[in-house]
N, C-alpha and C. Protein backbone atom coordinates (compact mmCIF):
# COMPACT_ATOMS: atom_id res chain seq x y z
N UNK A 1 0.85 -1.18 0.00
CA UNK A 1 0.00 0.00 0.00
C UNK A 1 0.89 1.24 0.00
N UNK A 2 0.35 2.31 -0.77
CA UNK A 2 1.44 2.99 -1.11
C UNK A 2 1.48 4.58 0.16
N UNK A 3 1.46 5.30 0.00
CA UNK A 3 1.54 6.53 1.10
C UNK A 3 0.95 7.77 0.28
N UNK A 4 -0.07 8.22 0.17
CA UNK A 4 -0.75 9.59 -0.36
C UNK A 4 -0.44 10.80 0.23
N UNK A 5 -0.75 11.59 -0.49
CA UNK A 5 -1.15 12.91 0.72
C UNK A 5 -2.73 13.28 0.54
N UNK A 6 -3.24 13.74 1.48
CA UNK A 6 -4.90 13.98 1.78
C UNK A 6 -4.19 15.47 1.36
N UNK A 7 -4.73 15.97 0.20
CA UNK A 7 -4.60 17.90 -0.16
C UNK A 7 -6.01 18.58 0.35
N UNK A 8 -6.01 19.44 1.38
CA UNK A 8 -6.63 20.65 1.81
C UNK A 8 -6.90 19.95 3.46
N UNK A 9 -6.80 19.21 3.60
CA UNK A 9 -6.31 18.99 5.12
C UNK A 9 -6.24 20.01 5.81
N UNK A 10 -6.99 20.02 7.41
CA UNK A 10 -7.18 21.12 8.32
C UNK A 10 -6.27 21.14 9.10
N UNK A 11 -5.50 22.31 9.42
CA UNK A 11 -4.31 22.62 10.54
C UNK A 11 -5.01 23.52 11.64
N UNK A 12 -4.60 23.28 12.27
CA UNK A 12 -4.12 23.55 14.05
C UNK A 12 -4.24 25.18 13.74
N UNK A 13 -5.00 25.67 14.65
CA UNK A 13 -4.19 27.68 14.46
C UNK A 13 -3.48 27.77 15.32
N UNK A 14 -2.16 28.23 14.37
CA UNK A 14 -1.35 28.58 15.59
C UNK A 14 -0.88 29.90 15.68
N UNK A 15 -0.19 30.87 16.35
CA UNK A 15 0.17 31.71 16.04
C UNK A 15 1.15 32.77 14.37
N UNK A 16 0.60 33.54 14.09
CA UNK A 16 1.10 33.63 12.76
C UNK A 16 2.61 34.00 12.26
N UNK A 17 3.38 33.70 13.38
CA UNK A 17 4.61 33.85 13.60
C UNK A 17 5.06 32.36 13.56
N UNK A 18 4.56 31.49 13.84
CA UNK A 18 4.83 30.43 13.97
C UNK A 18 4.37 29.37 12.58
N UNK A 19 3.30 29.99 12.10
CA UNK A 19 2.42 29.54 10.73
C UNK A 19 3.50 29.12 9.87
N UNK A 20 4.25 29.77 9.11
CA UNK A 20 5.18 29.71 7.91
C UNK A 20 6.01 28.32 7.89
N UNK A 21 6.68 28.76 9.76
CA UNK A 21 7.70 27.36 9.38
C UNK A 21 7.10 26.54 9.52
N UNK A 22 5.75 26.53 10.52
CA UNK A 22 5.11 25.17 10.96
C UNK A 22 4.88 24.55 9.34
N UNK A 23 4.05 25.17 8.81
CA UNK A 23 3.42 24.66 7.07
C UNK A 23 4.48 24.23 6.73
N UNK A 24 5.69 24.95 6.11
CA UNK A 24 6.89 24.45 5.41
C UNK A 24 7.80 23.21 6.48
N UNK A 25 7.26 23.01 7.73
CA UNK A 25 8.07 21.43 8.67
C UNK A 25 7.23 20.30 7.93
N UNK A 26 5.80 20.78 7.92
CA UNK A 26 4.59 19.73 7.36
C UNK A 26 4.52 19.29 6.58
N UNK A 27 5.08 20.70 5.17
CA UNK A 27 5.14 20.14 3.56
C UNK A 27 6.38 19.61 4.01
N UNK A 28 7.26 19.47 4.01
CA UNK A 28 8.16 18.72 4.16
C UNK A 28 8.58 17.68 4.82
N UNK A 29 7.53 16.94 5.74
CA UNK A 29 7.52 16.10 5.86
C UNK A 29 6.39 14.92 5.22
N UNK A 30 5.39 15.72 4.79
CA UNK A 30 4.55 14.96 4.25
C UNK A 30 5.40 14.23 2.66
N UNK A 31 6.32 15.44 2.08
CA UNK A 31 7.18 15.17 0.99
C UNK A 31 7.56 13.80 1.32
N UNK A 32 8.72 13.96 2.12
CA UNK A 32 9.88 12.74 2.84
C UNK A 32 8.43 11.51 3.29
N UNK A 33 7.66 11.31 3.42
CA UNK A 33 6.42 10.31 4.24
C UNK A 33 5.86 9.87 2.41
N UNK A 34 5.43 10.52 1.78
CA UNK A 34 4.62 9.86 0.40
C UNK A 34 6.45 9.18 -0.29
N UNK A 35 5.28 7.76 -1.20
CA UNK A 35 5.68 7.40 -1.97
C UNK A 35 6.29 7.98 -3.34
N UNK A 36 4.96 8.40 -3.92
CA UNK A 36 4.64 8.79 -5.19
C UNK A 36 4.07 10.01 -5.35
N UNK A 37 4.57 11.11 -6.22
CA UNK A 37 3.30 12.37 -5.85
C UNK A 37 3.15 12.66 -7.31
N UNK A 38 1.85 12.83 -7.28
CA UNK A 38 1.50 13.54 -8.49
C UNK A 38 1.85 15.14 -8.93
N UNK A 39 2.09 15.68 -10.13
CA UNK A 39 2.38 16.93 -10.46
C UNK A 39 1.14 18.06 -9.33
N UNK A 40 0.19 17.67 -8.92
CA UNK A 40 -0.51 19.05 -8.07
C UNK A 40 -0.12 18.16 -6.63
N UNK A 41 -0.21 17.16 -6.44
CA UNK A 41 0.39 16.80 -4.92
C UNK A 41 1.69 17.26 -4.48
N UNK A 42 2.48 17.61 -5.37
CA UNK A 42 3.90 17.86 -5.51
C UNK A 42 3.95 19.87 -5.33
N UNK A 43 3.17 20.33 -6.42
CA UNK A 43 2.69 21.20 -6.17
C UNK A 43 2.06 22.28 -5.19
N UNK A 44 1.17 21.58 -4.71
CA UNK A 44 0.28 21.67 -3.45
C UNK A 44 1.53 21.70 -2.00
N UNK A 45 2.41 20.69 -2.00
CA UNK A 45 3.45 20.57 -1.13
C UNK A 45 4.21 22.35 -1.29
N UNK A 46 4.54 22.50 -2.60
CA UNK A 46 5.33 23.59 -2.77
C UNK A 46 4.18 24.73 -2.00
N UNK A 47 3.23 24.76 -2.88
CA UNK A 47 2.22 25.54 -2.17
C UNK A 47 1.75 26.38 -0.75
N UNK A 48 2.16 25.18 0.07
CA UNK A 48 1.98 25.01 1.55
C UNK A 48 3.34 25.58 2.04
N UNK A 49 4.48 25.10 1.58
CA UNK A 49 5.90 25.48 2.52
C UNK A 49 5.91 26.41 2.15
N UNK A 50 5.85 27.09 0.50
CA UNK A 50 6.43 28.72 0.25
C UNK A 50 6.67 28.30 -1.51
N UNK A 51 7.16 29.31 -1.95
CA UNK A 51 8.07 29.13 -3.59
C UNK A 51 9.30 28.97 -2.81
N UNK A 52 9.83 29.69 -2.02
CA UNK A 52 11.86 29.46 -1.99
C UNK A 52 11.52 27.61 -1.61
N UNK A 53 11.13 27.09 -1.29
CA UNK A 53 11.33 25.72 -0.77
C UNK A 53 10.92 24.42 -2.48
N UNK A 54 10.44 25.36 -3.58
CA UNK A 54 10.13 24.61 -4.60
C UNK A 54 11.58 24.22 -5.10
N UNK A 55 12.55 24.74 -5.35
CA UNK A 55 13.77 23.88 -5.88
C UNK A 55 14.19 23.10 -5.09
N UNK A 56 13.97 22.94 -4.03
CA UNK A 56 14.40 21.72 -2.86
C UNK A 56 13.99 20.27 -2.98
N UNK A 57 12.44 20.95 -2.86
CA UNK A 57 11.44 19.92 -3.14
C UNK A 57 11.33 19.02 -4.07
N UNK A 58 11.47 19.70 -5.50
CA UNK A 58 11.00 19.49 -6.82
C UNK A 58 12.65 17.85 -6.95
N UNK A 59 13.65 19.02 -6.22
CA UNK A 59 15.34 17.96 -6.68
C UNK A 59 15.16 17.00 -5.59
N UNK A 60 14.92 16.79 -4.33
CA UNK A 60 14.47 15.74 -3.45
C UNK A 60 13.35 15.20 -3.86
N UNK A 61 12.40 15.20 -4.53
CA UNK A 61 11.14 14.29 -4.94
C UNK A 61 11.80 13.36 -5.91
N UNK A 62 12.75 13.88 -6.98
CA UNK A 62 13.18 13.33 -8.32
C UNK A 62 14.33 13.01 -7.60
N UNK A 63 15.14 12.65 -7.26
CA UNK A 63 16.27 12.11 -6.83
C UNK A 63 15.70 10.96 -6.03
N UNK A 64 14.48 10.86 -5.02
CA UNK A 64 13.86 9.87 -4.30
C UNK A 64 13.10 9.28 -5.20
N UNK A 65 12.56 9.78 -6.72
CA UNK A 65 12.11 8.91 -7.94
C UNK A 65 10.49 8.89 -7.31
N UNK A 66 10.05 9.80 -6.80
CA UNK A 66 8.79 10.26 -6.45
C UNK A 66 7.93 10.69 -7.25
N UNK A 67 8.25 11.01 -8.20
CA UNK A 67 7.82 11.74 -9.54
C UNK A 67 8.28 11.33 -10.55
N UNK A 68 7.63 11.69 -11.76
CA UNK A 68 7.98 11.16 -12.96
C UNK A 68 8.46 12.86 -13.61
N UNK A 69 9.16 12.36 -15.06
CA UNK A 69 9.73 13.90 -15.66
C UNK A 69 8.71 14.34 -15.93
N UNK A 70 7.56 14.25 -16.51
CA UNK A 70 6.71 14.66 -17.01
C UNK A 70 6.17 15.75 -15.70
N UNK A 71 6.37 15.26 -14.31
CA UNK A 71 6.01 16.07 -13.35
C UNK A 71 7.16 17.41 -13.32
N UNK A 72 8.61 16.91 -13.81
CA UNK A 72 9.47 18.20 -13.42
C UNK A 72 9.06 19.07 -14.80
N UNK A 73 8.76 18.40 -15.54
CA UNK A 73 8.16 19.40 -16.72
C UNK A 73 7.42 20.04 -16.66
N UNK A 74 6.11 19.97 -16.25
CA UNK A 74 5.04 20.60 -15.94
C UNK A 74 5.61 21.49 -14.35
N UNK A 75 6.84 21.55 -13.88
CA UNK A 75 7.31 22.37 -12.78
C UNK A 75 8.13 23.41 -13.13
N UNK A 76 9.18 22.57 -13.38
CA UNK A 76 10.60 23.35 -13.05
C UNK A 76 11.04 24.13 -13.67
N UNK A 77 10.01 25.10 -15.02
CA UNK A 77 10.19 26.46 -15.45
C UNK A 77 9.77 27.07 -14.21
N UNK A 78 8.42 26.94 -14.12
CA UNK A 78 7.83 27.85 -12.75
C UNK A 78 8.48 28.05 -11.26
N UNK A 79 9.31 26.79 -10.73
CA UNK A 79 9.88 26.61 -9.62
C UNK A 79 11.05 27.91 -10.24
N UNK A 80 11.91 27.30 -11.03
CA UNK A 80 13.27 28.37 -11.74
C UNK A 80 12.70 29.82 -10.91
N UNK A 81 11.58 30.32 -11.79
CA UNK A 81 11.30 31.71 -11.99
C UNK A 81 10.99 32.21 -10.61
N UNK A 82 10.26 31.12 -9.59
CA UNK A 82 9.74 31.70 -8.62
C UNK A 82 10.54 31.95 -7.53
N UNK A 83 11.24 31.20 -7.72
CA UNK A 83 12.40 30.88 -6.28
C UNK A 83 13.64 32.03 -6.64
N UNK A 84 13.03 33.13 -7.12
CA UNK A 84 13.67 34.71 -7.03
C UNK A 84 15.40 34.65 -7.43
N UNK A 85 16.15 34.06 -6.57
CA UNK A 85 17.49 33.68 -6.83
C UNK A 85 17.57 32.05 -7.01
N UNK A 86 17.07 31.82 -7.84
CA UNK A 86 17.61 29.89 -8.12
C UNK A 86 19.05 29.88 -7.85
N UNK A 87 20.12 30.53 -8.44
CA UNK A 87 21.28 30.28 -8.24
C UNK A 87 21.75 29.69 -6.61
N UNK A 88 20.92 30.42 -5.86
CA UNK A 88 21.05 29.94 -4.54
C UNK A 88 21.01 28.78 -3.75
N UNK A 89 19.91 28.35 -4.20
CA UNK A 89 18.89 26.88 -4.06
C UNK A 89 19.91 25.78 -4.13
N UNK A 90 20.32 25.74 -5.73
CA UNK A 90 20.97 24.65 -6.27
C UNK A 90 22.43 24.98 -6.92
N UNK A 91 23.28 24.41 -7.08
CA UNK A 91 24.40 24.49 -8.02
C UNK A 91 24.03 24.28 -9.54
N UNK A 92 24.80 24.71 -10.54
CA UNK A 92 24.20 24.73 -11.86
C UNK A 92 23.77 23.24 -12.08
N UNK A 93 25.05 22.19 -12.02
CA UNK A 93 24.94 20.84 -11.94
C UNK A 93 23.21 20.35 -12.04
N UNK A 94 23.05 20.79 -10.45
CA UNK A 94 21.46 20.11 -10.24
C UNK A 94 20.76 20.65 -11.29
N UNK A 95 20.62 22.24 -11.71
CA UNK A 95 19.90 22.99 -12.14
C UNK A 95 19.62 22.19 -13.54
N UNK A 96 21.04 21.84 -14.25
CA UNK A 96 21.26 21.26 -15.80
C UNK A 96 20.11 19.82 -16.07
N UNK A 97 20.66 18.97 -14.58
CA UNK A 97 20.19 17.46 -14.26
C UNK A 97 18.20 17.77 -14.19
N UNK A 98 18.18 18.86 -13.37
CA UNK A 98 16.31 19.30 -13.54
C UNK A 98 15.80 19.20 -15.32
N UNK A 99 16.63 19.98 -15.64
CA UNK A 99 15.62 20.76 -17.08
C UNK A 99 16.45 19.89 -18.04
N UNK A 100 17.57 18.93 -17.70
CA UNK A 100 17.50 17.92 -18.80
C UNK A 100 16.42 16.55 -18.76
N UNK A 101 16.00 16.53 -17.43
CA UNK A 101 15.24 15.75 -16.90
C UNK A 101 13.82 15.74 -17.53
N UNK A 102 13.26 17.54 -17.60
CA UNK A 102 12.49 17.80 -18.58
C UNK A 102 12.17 18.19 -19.94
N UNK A 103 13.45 18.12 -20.00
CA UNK A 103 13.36 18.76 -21.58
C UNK A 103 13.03 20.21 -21.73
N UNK A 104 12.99 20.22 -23.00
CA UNK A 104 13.00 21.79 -23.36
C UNK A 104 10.81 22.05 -23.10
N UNK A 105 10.59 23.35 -22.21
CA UNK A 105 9.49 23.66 -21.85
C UNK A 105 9.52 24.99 -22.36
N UNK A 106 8.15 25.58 -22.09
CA UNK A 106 7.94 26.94 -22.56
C UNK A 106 6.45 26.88 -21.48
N UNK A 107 6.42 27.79 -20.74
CA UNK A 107 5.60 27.87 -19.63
C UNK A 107 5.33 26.22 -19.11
N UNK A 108 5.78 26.03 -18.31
CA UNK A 108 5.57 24.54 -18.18
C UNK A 108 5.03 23.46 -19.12
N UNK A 109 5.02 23.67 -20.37
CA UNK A 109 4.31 22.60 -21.19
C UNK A 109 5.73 22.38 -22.09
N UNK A 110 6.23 20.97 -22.43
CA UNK A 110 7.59 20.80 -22.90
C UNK A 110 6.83 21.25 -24.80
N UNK A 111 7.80 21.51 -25.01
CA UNK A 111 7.94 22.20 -26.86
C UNK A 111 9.25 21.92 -27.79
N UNK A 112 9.45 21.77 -28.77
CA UNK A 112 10.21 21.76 -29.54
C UNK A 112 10.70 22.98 -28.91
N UNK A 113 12.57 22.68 -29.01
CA UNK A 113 13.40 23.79 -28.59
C UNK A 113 13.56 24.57 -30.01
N UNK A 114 13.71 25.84 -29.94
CA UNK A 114 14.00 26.50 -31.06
C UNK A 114 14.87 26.10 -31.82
N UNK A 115 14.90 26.34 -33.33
CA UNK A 115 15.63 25.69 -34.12
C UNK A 115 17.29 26.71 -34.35
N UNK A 116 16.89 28.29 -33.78
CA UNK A 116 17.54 29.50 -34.58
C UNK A 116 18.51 29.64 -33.12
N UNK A 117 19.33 30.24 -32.86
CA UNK A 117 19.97 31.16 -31.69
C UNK A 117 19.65 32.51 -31.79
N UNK A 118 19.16 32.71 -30.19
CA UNK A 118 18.86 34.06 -29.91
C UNK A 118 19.16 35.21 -29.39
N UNK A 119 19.55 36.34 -29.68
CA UNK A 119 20.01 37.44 -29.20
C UNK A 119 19.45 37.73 -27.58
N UNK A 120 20.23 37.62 -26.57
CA UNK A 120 18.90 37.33 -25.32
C UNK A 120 19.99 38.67 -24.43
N UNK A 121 19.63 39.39 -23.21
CA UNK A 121 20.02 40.11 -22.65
C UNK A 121 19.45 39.54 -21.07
N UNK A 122 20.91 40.49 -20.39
CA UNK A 122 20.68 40.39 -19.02
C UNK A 122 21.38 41.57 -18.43
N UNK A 123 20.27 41.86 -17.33
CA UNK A 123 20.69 42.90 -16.36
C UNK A 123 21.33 42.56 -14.91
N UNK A 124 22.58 42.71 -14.91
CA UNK A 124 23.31 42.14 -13.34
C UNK A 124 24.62 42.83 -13.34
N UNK A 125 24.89 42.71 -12.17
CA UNK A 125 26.08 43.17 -12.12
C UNK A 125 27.29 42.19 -12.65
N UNK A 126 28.49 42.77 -12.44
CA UNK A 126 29.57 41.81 -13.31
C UNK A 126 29.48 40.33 -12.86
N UNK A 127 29.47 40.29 -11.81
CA UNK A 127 30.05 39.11 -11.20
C UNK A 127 28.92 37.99 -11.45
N UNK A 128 27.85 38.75 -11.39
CA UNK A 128 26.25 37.68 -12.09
C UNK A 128 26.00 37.56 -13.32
N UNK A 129 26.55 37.85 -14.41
CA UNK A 129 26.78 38.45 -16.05
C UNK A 129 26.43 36.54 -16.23
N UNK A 130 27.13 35.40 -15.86
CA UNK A 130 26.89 34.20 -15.98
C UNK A 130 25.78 33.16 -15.83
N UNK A 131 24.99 34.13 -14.99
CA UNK A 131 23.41 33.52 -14.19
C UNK A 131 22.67 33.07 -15.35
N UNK A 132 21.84 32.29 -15.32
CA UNK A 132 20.81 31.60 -16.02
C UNK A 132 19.88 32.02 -16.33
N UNK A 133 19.49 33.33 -16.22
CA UNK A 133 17.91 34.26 -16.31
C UNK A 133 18.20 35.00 -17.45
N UNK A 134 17.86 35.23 -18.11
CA UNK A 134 18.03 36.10 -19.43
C UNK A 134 16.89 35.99 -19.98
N UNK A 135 16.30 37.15 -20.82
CA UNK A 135 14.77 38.06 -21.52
C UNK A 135 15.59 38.05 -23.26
N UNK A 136 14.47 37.93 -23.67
CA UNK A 136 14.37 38.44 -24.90
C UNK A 136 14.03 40.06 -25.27
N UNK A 137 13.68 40.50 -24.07
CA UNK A 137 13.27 41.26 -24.12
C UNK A 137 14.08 42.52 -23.37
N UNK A 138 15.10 43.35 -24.30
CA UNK A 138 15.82 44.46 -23.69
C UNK A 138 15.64 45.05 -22.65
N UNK A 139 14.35 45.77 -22.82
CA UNK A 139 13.86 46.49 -21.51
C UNK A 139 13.45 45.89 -20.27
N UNK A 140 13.49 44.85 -20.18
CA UNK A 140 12.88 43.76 -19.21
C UNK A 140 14.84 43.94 -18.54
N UNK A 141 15.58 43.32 -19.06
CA UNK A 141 17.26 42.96 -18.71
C UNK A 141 17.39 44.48 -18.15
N UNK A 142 16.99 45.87 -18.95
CA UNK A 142 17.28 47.10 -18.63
C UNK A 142 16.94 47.48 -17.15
N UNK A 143 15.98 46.93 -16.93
CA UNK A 143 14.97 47.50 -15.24
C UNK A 143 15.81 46.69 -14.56
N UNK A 144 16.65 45.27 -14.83
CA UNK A 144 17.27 44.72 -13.54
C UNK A 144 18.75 45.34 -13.56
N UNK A 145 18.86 45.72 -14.91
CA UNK A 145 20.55 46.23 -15.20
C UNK A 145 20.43 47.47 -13.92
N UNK A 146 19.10 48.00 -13.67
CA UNK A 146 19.04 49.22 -13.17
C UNK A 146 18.85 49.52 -11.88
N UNK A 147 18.82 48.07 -11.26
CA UNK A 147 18.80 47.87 -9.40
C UNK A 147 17.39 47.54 -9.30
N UNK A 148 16.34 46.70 -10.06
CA UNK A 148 14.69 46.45 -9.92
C UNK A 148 14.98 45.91 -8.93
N UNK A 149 13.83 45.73 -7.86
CA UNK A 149 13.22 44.71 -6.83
C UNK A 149 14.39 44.68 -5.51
N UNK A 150 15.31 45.72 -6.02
CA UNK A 150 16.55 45.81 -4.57
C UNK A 150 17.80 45.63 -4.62
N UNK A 151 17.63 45.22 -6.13
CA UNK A 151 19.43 44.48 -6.53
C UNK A 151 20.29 45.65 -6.53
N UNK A 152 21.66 45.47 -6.46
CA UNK A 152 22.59 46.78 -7.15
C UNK A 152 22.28 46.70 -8.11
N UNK A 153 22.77 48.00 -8.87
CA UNK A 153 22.88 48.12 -10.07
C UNK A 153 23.92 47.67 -10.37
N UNK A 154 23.27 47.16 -11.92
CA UNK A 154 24.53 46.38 -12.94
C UNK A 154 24.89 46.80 -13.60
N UNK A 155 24.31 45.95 -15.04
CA UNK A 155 25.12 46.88 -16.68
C UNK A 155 24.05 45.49 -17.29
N UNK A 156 24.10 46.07 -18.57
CA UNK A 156 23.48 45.59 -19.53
C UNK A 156 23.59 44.55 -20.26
N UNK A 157 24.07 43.27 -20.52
CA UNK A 157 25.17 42.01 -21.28
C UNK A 157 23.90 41.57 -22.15
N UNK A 158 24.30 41.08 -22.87
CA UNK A 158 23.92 40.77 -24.21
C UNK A 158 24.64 38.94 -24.54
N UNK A 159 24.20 37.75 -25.79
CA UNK A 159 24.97 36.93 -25.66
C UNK A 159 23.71 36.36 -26.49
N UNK A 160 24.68 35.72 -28.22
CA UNK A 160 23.71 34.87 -28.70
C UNK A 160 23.77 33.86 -28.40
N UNK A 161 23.08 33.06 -28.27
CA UNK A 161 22.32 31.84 -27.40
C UNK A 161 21.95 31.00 -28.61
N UNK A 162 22.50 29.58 -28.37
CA UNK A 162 22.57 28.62 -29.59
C UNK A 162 21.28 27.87 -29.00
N UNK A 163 20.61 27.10 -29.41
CA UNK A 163 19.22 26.41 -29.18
C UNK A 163 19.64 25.27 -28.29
N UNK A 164 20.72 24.85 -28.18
CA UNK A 164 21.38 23.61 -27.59
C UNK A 164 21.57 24.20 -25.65
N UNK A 165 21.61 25.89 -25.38
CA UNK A 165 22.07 26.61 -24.07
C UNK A 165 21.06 26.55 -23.40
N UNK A 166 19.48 26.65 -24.61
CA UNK A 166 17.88 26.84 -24.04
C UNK A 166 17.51 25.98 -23.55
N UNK A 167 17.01 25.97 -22.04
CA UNK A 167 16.47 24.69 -21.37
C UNK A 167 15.14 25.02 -21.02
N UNK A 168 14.71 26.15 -20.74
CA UNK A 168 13.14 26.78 -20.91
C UNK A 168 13.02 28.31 -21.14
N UNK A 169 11.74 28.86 -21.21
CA UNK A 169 10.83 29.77 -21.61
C UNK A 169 9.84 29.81 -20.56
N UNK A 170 10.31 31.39 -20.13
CA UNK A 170 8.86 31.19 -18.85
C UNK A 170 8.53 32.55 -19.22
N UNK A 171 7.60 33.10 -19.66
CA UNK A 171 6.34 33.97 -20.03
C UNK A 171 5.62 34.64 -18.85
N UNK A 172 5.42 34.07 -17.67
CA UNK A 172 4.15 34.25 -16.50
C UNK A 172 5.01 35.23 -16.00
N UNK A 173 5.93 35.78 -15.70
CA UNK A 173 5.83 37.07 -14.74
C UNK A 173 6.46 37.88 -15.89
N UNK A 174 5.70 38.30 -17.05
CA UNK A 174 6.19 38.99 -17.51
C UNK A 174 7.41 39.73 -17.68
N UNK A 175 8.61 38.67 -17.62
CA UNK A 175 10.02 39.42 -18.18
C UNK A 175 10.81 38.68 -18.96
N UNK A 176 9.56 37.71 -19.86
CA UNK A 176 10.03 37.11 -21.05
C UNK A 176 11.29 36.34 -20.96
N UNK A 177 11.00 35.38 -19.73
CA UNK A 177 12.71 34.77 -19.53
C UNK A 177 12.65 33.63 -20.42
N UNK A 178 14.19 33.27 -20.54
CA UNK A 178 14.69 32.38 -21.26
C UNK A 178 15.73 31.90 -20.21
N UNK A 179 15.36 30.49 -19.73
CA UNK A 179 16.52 30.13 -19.19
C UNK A 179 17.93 29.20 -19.66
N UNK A 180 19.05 29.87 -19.58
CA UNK A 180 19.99 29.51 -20.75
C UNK A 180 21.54 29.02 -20.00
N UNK A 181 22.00 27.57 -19.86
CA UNK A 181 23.54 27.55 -19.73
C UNK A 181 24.32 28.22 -20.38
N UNK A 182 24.93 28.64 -19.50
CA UNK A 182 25.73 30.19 -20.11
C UNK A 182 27.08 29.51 -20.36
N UNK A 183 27.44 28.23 -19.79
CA UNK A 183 28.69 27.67 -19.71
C UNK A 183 29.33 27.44 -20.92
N UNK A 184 30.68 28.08 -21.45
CA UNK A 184 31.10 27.89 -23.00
C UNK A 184 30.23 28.90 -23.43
N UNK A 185 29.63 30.08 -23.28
CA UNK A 185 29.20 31.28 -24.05
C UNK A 185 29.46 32.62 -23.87
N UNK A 186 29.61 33.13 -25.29
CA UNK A 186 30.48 34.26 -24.81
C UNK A 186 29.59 35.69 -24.77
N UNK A 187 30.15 36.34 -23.64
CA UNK A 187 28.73 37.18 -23.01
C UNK A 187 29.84 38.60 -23.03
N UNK A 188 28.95 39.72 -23.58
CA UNK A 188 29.48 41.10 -23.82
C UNK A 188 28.59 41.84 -22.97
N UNK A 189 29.08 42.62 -22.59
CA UNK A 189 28.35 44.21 -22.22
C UNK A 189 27.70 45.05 -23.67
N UNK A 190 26.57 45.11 -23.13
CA UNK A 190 25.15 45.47 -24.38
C UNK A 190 25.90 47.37 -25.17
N UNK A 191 25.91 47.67 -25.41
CA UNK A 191 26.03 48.88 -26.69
C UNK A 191 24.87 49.25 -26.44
N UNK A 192 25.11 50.51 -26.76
CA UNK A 192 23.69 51.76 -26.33
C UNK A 192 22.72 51.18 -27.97
């Protein structure tokens, strides 16, 4: 008999200081306790602990063979995008082993990877010029080149991108990302 999770299950009130980690001890143990999880059981887990706890989750479910790819497919653009600094989470390694796991996606649904290489931009400072987040979209790279959401300010890099670097396409928070191994590519500072 295998181990489920019951999803919308009633909790305890506890103080709301105490709420966050309690949920994220729970999703995470209910994770480590199931067998098998389906793409919204898996989900639902992320749901409950937070987004920063989805790259944890998503690489401990699939490493314990809890999931099938088809589940990191239907994820691990969205986990990437949400978990604010992925670089943090995971080392590139894991990051590569996720989205080769799923293949090439475009909002969580896997797609033929582009056939062309693309002119893609990023806004960071020097030392992040290598990170995995990159837009198609100039002005999108421009607002982070420019300190968005708290960062220092950076500079502008630029870098054509062979179809073989593209591991997804995430669309939903509007800044047209492309997530791209930068490893072996050669990355310039953007020209006015």
């Amino acid at each position: 008999m295998s181990n489920s999770i019951e999803m919308g299950r009633m909790y305890t009130i506890v103080p709301p200081t105490l709420l966050a980690v309690d949920l994220a001890d729970e999703a995470y143990d209910l994770l480590q306790w199931a067998d098998r999880l389906t793409t919204s059981e898996l989900g639902w887990l992320i749901g409950l602990a937070g987004r920063t706890y989805g790259p944890t989750f998503l690489a401990e479910a699939l490493e314990e063979d809890k999931i099938t790819a088809q589940t990191v497919a239907d994820l691990v653009g969205g986990i990437w995008s949400g978990a604010e600094y992925p670089d943090r989470h995971h080392d590139h390694d894991t990051w590569r082993w996720l989205f080769d796991t799923a293949g090439f996606t475009v909002d969580g649904e896997r797609a033929p990877r582009p056939e062309t290489p693309m002119v893609l931009f990023r806004g960071s400072v020097p030392e992040r010029r290598t990170d995995w987040s990159w837009s198609r979209d100039r002005a999108v790279a421009e607002r982070f080149a420019a300190g968005l959401r708290g960062r220092g300010e950076g500079r502008l890099w630029v870098c054509e991108v062979p179809p073989a670097h593209m591991l997804a396409i995430n669309t939903e928070r509007d800044e047209d990302e492309v997530v791209v191994d930068t490893r072996g590519l050669r990355i310039t500072e953007a020209r006015e």
